[in-house]
N, C-alpha and C. Protein backbone atom coordinates (compact mmCIF):
# COMPACT_ATOMS: atom_id res chain seq x y z
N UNK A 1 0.84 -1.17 0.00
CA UNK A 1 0.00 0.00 0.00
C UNK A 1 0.89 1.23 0.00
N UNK A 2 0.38 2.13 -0.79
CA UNK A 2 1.35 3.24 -0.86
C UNK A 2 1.45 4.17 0.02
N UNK A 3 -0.15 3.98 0.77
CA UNK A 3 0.15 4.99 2.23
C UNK A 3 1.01 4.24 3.51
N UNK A 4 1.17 3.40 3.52
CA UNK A 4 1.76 2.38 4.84
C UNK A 4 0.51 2.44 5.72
N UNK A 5 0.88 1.59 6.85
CA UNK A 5 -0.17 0.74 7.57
C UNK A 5 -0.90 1.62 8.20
N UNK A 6 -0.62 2.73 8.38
CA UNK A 6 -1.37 3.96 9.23
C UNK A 6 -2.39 4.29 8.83
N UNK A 7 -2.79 3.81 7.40
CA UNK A 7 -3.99 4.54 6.32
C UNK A 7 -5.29 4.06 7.11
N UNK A 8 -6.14 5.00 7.48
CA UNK A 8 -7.73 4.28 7.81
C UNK A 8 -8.29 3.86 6.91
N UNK A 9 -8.84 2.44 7.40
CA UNK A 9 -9.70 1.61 6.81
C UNK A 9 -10.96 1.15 7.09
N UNK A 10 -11.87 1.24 6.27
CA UNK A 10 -13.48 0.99 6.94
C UNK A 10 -14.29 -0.23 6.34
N UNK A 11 -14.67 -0.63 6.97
CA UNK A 11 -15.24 -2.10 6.83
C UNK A 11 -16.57 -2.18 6.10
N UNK A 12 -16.56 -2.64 5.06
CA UNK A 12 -17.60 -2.67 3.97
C UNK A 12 -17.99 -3.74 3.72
N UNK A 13 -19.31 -3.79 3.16
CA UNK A 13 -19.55 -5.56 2.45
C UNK A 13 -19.95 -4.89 0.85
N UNK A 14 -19.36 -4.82 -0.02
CA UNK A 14 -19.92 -4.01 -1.06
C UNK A 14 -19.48 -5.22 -2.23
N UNK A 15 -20.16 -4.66 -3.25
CA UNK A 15 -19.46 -5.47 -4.51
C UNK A 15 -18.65 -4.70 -5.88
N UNK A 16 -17.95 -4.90 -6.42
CA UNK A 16 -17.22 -3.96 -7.47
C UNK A 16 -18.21 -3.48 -8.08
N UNK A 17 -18.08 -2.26 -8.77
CA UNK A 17 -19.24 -1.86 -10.27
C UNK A 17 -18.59 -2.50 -11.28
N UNK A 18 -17.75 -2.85 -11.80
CA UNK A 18 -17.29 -3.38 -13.01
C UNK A 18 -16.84 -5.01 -13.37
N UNK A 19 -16.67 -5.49 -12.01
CA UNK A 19 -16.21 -6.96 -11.93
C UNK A 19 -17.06 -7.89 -11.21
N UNK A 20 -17.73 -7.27 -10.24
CA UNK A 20 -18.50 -8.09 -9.20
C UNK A 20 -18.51 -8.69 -7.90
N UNK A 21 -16.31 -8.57 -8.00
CA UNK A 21 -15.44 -8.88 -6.67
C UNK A 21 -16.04 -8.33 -5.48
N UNK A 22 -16.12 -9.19 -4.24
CA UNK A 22 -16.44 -8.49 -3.19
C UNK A 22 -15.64 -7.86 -2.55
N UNK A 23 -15.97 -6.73 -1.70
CA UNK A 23 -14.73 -5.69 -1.39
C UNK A 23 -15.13 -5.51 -0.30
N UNK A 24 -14.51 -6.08 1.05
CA UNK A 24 -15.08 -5.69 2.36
C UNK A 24 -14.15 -4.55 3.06
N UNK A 25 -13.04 -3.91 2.71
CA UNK A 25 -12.74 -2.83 3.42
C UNK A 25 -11.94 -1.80 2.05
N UNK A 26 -12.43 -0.37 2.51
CA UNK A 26 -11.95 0.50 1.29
C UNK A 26 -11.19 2.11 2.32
N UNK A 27 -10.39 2.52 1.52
CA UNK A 27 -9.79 3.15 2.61
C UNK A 27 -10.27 4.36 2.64
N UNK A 28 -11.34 5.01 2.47
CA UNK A 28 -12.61 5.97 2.39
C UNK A 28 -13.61 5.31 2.85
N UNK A 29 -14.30 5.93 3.28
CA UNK A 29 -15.70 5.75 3.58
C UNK A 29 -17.06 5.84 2.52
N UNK A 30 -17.71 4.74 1.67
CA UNK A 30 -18.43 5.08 0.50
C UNK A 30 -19.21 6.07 0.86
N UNK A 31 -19.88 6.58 -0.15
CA UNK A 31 -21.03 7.48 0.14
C UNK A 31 -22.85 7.36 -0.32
N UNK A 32 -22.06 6.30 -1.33
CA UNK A 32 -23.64 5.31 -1.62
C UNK A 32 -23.79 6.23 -2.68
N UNK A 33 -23.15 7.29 -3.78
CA UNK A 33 -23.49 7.97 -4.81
C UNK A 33 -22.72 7.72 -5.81
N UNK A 34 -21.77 6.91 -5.46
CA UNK A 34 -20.95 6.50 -7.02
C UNK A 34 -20.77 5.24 -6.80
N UNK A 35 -20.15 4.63 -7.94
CA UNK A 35 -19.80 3.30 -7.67
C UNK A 35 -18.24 2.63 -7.23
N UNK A 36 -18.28 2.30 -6.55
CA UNK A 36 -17.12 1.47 -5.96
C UNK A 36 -16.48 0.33 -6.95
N UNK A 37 -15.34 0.25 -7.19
CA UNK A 37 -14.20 -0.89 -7.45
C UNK A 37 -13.35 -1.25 -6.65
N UNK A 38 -13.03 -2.58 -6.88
CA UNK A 38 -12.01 -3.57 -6.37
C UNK A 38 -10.67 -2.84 -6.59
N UNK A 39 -9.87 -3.10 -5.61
CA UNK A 39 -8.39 -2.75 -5.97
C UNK A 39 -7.25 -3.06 -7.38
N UNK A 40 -8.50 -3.94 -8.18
CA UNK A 40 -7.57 -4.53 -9.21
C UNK A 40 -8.45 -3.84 -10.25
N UNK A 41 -9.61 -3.40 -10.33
CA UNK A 41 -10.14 -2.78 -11.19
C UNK A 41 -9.82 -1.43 -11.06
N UNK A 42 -9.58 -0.62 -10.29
CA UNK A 42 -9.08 0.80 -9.75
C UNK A 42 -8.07 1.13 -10.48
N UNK A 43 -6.86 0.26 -10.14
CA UNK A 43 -5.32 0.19 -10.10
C UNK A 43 -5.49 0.37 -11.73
N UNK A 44 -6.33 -0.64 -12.91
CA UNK A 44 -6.30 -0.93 -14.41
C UNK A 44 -6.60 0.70 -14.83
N UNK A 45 -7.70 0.84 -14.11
CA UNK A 45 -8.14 2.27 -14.84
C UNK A 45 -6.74 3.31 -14.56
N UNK A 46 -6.55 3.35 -13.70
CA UNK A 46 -5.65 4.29 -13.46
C UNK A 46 -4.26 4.00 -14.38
N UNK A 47 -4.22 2.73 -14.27
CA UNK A 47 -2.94 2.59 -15.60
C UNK A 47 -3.42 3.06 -16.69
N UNK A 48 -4.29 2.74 -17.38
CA UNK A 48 -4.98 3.17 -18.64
C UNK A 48 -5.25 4.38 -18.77
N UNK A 49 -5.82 5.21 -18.00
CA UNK A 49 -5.97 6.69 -18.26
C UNK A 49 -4.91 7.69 -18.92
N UNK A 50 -5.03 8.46 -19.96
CA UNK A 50 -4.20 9.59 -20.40
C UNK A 50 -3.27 9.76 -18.80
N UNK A 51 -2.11 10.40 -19.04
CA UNK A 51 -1.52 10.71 -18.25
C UNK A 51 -1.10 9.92 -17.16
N UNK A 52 -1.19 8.85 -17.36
CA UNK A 52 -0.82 7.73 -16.55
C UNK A 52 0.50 7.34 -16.20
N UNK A 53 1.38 7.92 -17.07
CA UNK A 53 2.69 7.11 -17.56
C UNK A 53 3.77 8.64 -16.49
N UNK A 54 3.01 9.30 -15.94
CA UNK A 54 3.97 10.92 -15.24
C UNK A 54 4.78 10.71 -13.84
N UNK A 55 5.40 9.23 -14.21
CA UNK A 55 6.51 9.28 -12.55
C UNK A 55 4.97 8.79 -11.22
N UNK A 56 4.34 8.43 -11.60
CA UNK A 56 3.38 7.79 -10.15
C UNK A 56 2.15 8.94 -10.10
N UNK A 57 2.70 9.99 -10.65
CA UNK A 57 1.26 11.28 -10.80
C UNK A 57 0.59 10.94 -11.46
N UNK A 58 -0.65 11.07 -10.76
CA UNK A 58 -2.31 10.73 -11.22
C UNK A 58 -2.81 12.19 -11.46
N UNK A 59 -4.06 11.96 -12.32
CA UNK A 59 -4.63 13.53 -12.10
C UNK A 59 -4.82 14.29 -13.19
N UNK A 60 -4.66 13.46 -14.50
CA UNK A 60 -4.55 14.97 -15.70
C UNK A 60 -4.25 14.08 -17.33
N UNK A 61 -4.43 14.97 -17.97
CA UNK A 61 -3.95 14.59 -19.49
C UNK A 61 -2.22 14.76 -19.52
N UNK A 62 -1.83 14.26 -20.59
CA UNK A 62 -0.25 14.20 -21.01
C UNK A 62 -0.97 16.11 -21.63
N UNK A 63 0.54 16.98 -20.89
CA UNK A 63 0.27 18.26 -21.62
C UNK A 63 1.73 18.72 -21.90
N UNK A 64 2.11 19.35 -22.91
CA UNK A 64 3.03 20.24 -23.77
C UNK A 64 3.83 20.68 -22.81
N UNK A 65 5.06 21.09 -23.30
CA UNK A 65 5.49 22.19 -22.02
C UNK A 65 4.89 23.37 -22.05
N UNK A 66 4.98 24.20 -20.97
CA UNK A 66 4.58 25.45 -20.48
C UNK A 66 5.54 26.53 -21.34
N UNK A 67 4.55 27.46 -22.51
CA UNK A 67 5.40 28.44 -22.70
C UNK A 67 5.62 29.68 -22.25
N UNK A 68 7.08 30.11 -22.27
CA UNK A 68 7.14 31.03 -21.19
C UNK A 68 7.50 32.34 -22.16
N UNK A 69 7.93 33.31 -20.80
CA UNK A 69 8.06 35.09 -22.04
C UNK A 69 9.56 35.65 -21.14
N UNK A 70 9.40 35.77 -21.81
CA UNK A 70 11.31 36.53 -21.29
C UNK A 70 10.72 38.00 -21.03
N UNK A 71 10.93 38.24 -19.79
CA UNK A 71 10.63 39.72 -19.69
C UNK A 71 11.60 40.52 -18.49
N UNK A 72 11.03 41.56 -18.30
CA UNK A 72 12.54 42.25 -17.62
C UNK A 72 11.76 43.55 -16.79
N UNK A 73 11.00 42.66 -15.37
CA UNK A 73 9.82 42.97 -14.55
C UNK A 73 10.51 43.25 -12.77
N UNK A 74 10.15 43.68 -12.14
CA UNK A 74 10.09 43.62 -10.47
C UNK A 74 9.44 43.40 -10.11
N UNK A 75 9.34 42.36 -9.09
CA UNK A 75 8.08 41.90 -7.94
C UNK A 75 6.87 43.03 -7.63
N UNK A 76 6.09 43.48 -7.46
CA UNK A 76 5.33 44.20 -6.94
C UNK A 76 5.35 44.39 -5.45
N UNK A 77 5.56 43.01 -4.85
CA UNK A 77 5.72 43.36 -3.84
C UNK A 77 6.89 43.38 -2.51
N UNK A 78 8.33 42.79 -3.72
CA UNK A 78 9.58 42.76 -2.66
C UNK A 78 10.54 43.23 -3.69
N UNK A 79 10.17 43.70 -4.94
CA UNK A 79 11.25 43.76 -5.76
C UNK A 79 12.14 42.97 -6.07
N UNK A 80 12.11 41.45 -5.89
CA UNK A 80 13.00 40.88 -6.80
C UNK A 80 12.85 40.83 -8.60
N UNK A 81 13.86 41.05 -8.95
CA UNK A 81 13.82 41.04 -10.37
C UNK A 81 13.25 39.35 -11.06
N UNK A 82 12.15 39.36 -11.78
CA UNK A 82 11.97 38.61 -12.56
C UNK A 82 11.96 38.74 -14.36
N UNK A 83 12.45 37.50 -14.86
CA UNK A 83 13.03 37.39 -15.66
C UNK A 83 12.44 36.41 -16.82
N UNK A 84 11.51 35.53 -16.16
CA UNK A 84 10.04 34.59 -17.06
C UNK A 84 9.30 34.25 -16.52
N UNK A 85 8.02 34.36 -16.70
CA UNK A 85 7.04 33.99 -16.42
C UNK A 85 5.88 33.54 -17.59
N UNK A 86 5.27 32.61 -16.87
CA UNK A 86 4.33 31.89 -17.37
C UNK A 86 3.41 32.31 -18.26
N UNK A 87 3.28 33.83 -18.64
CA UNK A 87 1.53 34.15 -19.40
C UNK A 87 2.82 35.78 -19.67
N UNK A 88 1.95 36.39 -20.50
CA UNK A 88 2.43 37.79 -21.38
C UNK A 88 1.48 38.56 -20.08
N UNK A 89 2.89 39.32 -19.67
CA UNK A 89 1.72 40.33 -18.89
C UNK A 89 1.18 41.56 -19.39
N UNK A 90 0.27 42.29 -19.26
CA UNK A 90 -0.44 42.90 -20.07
C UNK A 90 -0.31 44.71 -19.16
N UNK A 91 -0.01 44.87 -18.05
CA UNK A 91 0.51 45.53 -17.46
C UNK A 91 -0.50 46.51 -16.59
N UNK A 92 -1.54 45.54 -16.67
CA UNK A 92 -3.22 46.36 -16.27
C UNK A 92 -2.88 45.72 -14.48
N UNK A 93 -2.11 44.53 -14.41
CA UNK A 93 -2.41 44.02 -13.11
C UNK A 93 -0.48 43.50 -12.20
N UNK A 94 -0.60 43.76 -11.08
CA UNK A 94 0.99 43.57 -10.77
C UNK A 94 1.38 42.23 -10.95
N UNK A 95 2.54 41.99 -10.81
CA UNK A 95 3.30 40.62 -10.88
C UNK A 95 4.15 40.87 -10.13
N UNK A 96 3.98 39.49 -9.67
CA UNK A 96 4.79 38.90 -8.20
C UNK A 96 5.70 37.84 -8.81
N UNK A 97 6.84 37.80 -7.86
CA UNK A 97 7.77 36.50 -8.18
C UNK A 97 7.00 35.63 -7.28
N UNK A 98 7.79 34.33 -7.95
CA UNK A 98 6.98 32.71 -7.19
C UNK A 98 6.83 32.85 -5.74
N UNK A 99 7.68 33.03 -4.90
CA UNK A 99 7.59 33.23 -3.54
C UNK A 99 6.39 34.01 -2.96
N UNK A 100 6.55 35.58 -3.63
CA UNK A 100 5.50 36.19 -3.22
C UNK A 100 4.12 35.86 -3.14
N UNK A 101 4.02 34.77 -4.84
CA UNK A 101 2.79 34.79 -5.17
C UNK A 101 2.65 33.50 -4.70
N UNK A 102 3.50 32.73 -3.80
CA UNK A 102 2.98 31.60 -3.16
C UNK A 102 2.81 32.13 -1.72
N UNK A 103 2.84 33.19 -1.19
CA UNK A 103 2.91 33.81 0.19
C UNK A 103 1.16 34.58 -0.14
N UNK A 104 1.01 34.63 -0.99
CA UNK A 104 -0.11 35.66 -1.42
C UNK A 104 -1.36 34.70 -1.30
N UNK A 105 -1.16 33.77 -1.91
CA UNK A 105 -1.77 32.25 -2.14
C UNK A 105 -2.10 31.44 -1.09
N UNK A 106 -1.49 31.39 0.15
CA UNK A 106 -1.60 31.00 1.07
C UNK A 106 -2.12 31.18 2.54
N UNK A 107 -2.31 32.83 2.04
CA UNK A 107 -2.78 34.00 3.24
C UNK A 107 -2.08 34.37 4.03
């Protein structure tokens, strides 16, 4: 298990949606609004899905790299000089370096 033994587990009598396997403990609690799978039907989908193949990351489509803009900006709010960023800034709104704007982000 990828969480180790600490993971909570709750005791179910359920049956797979796709296979039929019985599944008596799941490490969530169902909610009776979707359907539940077996650990071997879970594990398939998740291999199979787009984006499957990203180092153990789940979560998304295979995407492009990120294009960036060479620009020649100051923090708004500590003045470090930045030098690329992610999107063309348009100069209507400030820009923060990563730090800031993960300090900003966080409250």
């Amino acid at each position: 298990m990828a969480f180790g033994s600490d993971r909570q587990m709750f005791d179910v009598d359920l049956t797979c949606a796709k296979c039929g396997a019985h599944i008596s403990s799941l490490p969530f609690q169902p909610s009776g609004d979707r359907p539940v799978y077996c650990s071997d039907c879970n594990r398939a989908f998740r291999k199979d899905r787009p984006g499957a193949d990203r180092g153990g990351r789940s979560g998304g489509f295979d995407r492009a790299p990120r294009q960036m803009y060479s620009v020649n900006l100051s923090c708004a709010e500590c003045g470090t000089a930045i030098t690329e960023l992610p999107f063309q800034p348009t100069g209507d709104k400030p820009v923060y370096c990563r730090a800031c704007m993960m300090a900003r982000r966080n409250g």
